[in-house]
C-alpha atoms as a PDB file:
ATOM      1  CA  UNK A   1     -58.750  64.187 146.410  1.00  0.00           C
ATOM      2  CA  UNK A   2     -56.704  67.100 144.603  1.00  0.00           C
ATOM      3  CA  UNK A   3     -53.834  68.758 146.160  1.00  0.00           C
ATOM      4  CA  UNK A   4     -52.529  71.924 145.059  1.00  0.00           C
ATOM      5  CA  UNK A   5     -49.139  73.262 145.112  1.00  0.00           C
ATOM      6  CA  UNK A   6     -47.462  76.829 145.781  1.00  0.00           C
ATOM      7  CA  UNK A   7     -47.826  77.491 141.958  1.00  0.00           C
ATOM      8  CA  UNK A   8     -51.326  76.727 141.476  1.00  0.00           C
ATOM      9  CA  UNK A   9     -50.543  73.625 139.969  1.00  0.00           C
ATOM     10  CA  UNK A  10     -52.868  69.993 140.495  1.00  0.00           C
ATOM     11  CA  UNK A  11     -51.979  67.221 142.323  1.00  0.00           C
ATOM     12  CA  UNK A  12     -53.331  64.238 143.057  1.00  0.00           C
ATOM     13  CA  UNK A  13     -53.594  62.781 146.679  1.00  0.00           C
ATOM     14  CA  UNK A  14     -50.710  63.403 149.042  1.00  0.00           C
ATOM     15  CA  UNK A  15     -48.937  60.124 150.095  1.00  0.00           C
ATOM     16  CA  UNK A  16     -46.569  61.496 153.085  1.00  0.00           C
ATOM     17  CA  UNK A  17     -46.697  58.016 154.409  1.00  0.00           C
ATOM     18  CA  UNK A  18     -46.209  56.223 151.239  1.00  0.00           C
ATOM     19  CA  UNK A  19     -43.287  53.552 151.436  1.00  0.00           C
ATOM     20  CA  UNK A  20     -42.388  50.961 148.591  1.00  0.00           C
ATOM     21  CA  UNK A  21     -44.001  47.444 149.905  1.00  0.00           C
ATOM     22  CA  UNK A  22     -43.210  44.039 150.382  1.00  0.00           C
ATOM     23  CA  UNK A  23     -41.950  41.891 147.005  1.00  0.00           C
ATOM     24  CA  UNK A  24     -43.780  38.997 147.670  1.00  0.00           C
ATOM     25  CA  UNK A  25     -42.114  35.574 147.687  1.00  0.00           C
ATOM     26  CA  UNK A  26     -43.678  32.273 146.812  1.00  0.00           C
ATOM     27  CA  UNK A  27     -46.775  32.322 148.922  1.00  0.00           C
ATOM     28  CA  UNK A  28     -50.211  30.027 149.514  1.00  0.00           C
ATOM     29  CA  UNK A  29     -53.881  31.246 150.329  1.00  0.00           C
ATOM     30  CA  UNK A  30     -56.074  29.074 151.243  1.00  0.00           C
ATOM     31  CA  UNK A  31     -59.991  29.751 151.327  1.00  0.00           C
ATOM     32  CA  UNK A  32     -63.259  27.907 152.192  1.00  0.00           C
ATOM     33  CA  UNK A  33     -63.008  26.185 148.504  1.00  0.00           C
ATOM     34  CA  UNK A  34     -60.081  26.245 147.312  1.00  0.00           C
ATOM     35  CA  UNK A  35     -56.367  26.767 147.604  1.00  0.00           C
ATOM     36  CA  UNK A  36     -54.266  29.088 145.466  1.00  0.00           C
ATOM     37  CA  UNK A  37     -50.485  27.794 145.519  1.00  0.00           C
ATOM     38  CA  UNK A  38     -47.630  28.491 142.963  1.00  0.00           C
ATOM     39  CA  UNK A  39     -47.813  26.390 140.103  1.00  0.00           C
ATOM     40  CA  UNK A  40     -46.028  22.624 140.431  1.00  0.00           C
ATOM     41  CA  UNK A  41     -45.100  20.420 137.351  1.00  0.00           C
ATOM     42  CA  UNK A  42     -47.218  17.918 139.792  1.00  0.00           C
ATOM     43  CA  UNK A  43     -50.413  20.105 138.606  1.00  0.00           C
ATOM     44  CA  UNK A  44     -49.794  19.136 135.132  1.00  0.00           C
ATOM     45  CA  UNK A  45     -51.584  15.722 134.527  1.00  0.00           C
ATOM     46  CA  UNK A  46     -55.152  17.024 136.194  1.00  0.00           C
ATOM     47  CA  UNK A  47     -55.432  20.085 133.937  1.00  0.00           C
ATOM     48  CA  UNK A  48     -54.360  17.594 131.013  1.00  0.00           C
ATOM     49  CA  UNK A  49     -57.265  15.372 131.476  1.00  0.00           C
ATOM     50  CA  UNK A  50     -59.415  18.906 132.338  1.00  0.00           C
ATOM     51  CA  UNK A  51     -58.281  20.775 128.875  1.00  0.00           C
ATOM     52  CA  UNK A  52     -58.234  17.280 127.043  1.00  0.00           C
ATOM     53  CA  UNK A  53     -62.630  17.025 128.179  1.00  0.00           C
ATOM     54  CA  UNK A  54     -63.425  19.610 125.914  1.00  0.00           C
ATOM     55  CA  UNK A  55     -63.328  18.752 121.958  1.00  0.00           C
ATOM     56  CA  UNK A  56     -61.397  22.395 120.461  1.00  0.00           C
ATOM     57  CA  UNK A  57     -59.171  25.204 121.721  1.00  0.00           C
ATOM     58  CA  UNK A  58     -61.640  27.843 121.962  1.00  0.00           C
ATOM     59  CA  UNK A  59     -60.637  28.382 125.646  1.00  0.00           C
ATOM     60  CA  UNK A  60     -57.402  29.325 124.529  1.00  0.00           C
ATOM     61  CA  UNK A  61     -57.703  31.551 122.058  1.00  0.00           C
ATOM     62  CA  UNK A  62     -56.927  34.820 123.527  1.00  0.00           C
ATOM     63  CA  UNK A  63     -53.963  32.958 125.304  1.00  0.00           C
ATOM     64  CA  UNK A  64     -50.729  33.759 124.515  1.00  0.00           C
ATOM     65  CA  UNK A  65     -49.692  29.456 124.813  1.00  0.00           C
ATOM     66  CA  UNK A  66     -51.525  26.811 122.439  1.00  0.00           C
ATOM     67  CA  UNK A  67     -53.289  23.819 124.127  1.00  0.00           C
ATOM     68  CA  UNK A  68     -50.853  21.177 124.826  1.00  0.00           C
ATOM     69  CA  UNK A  69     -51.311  18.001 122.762  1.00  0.00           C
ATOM     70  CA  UNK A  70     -49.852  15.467 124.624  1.00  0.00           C
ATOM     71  CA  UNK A  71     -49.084  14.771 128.449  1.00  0.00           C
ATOM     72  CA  UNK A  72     -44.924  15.208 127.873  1.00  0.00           C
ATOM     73  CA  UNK A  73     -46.122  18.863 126.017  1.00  0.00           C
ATOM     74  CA  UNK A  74     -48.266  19.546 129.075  1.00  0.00           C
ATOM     75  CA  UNK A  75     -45.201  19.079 131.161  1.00  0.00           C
ATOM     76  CA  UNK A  76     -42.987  21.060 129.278  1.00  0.00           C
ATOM     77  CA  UNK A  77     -45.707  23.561 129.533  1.00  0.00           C
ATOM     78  CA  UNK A  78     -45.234  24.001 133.166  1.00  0.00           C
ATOM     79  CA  UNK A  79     -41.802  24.060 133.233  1.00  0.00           C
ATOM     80  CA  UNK A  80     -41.700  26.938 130.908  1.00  0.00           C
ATOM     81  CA  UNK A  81     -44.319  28.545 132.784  1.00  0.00           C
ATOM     82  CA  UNK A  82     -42.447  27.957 136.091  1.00  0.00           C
ATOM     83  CA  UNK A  83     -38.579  29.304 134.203  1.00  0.00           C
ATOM     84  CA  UNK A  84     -40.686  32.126 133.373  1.00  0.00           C
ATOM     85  CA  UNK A  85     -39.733  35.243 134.707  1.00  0.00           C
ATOM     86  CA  UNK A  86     -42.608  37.626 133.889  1.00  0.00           C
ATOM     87  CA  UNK A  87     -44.811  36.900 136.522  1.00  0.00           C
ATOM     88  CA  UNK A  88     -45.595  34.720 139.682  1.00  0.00           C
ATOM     89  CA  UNK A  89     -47.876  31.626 138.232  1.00  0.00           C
ATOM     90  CA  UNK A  90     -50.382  29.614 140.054  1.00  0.00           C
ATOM     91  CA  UNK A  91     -52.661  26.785 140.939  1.00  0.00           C
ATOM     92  CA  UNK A  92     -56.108  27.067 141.977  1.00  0.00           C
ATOM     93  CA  UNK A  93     -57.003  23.528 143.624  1.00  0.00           C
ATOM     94  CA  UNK A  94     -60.377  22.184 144.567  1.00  0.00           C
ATOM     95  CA  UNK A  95     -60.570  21.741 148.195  1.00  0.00           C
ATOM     96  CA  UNK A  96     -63.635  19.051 147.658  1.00  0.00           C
ATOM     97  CA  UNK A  97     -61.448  16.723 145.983  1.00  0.00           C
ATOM     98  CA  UNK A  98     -58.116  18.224 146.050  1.00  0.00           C
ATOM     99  CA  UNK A  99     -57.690  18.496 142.177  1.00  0.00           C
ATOM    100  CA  UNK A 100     -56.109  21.280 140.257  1.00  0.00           C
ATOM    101  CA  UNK A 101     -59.036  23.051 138.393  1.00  0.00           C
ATOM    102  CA  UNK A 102     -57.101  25.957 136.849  1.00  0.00           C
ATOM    103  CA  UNK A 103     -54.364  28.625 136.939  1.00  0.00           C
ATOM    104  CA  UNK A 104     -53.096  32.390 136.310  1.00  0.00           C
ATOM    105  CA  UNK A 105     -50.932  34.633 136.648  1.00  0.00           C
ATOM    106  CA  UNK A 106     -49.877  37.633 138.702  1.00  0.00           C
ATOM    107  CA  UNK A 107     -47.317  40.138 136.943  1.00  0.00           C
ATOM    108  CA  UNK A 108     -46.428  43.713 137.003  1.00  0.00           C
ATOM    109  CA  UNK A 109     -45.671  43.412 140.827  1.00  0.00           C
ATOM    110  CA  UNK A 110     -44.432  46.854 141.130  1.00  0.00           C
ATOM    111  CA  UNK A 111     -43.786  47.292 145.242  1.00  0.00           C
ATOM    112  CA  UNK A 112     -41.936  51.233 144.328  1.00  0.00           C
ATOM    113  CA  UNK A 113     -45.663  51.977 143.318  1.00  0.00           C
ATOM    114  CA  UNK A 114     -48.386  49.404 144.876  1.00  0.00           C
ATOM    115  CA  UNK A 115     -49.534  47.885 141.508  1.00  0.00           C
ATOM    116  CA  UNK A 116     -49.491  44.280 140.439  1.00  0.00           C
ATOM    117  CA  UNK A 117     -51.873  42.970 137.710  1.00  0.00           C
ATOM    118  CA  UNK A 118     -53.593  39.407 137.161  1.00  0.00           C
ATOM    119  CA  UNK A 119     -53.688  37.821 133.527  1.00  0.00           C
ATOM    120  CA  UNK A 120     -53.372  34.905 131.830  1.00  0.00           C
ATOM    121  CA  UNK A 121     -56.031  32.934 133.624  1.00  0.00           C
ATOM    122  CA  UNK A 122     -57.203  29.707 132.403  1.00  0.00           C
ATOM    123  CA  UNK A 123     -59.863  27.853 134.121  1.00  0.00           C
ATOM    124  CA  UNK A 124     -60.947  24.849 133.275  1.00  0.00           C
ATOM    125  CA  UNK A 125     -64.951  23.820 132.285  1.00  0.00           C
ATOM    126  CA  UNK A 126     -65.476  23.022 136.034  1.00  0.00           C
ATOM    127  CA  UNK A 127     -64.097  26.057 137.525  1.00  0.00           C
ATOM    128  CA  UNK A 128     -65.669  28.244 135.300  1.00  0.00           C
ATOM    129  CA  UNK A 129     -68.331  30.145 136.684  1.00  0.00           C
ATOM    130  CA  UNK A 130     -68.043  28.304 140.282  1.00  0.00           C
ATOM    131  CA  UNK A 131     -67.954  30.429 143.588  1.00  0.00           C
ATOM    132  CA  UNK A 132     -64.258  28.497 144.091  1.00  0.00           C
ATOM    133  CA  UNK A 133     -63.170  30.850 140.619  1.00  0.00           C
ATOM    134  CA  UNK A 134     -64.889  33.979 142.231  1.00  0.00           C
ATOM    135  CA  UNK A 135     -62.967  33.016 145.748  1.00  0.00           C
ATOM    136  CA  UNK A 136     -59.428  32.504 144.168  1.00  0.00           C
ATOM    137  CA  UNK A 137     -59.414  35.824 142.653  1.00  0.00           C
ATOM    138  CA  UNK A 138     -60.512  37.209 145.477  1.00  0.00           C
ATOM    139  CA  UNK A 139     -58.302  35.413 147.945  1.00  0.00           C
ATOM    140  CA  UNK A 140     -55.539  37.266 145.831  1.00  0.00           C
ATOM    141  CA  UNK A 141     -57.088  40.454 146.340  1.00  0.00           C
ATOM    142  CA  UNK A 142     -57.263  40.368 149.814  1.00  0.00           C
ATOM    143  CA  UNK A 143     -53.716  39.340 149.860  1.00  0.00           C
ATOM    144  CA  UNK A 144     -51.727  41.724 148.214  1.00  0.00           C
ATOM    145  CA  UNK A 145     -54.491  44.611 149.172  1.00  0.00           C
ATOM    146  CA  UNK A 146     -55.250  44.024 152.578  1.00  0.00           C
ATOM    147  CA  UNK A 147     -52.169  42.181 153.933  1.00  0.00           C
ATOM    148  CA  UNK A 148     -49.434  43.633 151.857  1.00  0.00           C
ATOM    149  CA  UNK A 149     -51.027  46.997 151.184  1.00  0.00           C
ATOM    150  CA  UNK A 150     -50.788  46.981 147.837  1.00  0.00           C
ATOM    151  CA  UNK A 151     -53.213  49.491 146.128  1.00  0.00           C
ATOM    152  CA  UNK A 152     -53.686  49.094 142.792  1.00  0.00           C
ATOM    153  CA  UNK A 153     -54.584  45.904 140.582  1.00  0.00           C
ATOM    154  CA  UNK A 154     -54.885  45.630 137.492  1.00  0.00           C
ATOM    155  CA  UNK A 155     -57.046  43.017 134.754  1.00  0.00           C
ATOM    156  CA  UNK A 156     -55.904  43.541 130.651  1.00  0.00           C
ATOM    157  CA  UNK A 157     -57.831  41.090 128.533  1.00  0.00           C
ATOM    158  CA  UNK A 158     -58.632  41.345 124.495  1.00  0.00           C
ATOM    159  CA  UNK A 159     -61.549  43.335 123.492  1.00  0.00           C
ATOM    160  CA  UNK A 160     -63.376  40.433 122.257  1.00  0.00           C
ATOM    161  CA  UNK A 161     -62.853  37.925 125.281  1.00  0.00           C
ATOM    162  CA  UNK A 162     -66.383  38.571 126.581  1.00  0.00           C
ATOM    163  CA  UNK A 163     -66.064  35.854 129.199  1.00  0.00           C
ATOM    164  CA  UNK A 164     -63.106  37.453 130.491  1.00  0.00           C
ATOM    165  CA  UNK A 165     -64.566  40.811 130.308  1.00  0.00           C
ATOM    166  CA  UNK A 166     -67.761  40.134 132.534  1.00  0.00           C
ATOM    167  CA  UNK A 167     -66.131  38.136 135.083  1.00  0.00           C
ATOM    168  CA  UNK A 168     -63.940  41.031 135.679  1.00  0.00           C
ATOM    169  CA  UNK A 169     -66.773  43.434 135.875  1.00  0.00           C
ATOM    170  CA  UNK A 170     -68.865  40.992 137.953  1.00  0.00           C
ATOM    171  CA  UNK A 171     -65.942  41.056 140.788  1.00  0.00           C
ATOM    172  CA  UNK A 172     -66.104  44.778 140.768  1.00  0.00           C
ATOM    173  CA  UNK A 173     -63.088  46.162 138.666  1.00  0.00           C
ATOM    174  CA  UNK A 174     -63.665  49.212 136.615  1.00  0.00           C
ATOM    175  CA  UNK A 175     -62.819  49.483 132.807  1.00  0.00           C
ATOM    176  CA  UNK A 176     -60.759  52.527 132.328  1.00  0.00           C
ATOM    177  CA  UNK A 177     -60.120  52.500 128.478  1.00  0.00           C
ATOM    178  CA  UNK A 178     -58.544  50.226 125.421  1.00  0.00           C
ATOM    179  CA  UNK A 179     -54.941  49.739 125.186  1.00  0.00           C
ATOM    180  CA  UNK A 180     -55.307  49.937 120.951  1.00  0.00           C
ATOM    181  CA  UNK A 181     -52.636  47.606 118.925  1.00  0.00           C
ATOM    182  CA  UNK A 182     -50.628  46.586 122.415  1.00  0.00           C
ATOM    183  CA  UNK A 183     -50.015  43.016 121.593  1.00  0.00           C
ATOM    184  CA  UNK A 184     -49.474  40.864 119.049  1.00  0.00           C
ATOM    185  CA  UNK A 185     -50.985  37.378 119.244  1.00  0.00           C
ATOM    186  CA  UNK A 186     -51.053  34.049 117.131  1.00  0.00           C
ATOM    187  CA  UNK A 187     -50.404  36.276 114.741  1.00  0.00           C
ATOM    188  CA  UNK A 188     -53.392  39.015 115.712  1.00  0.00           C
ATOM    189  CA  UNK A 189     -53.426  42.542 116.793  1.00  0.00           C
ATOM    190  CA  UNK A 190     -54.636  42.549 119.909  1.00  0.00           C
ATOM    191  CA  UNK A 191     -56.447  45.942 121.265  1.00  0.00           C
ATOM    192  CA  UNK A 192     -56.852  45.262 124.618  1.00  0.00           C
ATOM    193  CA  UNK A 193     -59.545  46.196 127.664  1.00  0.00           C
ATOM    194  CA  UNK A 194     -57.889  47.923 130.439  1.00  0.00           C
ATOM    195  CA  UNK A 195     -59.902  47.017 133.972  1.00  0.00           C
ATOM    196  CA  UNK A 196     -58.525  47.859 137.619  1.00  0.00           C
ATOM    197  CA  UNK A 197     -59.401  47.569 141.117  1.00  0.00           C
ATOM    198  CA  UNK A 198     -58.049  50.338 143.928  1.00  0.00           C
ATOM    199  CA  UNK A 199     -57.381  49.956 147.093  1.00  0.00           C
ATOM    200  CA  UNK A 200     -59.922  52.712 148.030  1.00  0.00           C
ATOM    201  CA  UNK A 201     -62.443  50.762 146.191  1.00  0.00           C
ATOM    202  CA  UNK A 202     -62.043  47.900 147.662  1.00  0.00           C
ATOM    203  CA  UNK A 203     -63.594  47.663 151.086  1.00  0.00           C
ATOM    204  CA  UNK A 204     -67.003  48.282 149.415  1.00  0.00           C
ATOM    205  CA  UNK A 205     -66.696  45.351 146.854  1.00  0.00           C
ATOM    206  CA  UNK A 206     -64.880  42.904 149.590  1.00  0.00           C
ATOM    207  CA  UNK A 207     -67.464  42.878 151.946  1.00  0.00           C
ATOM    208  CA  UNK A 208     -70.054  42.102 149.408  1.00  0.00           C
ATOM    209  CA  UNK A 209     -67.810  39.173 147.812  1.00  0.00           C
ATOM    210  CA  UNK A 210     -67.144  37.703 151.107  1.00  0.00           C
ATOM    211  CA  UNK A 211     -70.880  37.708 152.200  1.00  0.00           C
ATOM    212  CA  UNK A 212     -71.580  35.627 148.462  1.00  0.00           C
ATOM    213  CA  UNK A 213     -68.787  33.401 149.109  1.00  0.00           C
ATOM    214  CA  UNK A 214     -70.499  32.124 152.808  1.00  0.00           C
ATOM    215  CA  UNK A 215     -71.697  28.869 152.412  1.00  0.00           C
ATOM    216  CA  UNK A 216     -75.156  29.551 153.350  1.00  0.00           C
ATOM    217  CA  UNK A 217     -75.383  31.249 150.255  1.00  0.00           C
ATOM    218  CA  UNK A 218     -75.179  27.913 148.301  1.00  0.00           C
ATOM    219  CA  UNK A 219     -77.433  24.842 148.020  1.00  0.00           C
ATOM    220  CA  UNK A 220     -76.235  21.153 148.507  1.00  0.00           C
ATOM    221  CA  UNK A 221     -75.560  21.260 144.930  1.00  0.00           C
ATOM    222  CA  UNK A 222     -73.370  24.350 145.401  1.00  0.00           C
ATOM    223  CA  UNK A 223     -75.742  26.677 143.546  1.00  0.00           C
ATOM    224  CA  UNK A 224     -75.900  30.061 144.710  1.00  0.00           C
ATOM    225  CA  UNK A 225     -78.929  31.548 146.098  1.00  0.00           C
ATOM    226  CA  UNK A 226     -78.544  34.868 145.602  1.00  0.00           C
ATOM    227  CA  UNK A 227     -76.175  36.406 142.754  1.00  0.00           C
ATOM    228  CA  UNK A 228     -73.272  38.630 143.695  1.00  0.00           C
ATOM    229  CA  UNK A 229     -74.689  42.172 142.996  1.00  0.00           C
ATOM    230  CA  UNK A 230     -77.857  41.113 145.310  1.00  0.00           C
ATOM    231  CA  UNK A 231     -75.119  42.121 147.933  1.00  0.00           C
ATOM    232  CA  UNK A 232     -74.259  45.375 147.092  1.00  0.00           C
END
């Protein structure tokens, strides 16, 4: 909605209201399939074994971290991950059999202005393209949008990372443009795709994600029955 001023000037929306929000501290959601938790050392060994079933590192090429090699490496690569201050990292654990199936981050947590942004996620083979991958992103929506009142989140991803690309698009978030040269990476430009979610988007893509995610909506096998836009 535009707003305009006593000099004939633009605005956008007014936002009389409009308060700074909560910082939020170390916090766990818990769904129907999984759990999202901050990120332990303890999660190390099961996404060792997880990264180590796979025979390259083509999962972790638009990562900014290399795959670790060895157990103590994996190790090390949580603890960095944890000392890090750019971000809140994560865990997303399997609820059937309590194992640690992948993990991301959340960064740009800006309360002054209701943003945040999720990147750096790394799922494993068997979380990728699982309802419990489509429910941990969406548990984290629902979190900072819902209960914190955040409004604004964002997804950045290379240009080429089609995988990344459609699962954004498949949860709902709208590409708003290409972010040329912003990174370099393992020694690449990187132009990357800029996606986001609003809050004033978001009741119309939550209800829809929340009616997939119901169990009925999956076989014994955990195959869905119908596909997420068959709800919208």
């Amino acid at each position: 909605m535009q707003y305009r001023n006593s000099y004939g000037q633009y605005l956008g929306q007014e936002m009389q209201d409009w308060a700074p929000r909560s910082t939020p501290d170390k916090f766990s959601l818990s769904g129907n399939y999984c759990m999202v938790t901050p990120l332990s050392v303890d999660h190390a060994e099961d996404l060792f074994h997880a990264w180590q079933s796979i025979d390259d590192d083509r999962d972790w090429t638009y990562l900014p971290g290399q795959r670790p090699a060895t157990k103590e490496e994996c190790y090390n690569y949580f603890r960095a991950l944890i000392a890090a201050k750019n971000g809140m990292h994560m865990s997303v654990i399997d609820k059937n059999d309590d194992t640690v199936k992948g993990i991301f981050c959340i960064t740009r947590i800006n309360p002054v202005h209701g943003t945040f942004e999720l990147t750096d996620i790394n799922w494993t083979p068997a979380l990728k393209k699982t309802r419990i991958s489509t429910e941990a992103i969406y548990l984290v929506l629902a979190y900072f949008i819902d209960a914190l009142h955040y409004r604004r989140c964002e997804w950045r991803t290379n240009i080429f990372n089609d995988g990344a690309i459609k699962a954004a698009e498949r949860i709902g978030f709208r590409k708003e443009g290409v972010l040329r040269d912003k990174k370099v990476t393992k020694g690449h430009s990187e132009d990357l795709a800029l996606f986001s979610i609003t809050a004033s988007e978001w009741q119309n893509l939550e209800i829809p994600i929340k009616a997939w995610l119901n169990e009925n909506n999956f076989d014994g096998l955990g195959r869905q029955l119908k596909k997420l836009k068959d709800f919208r």
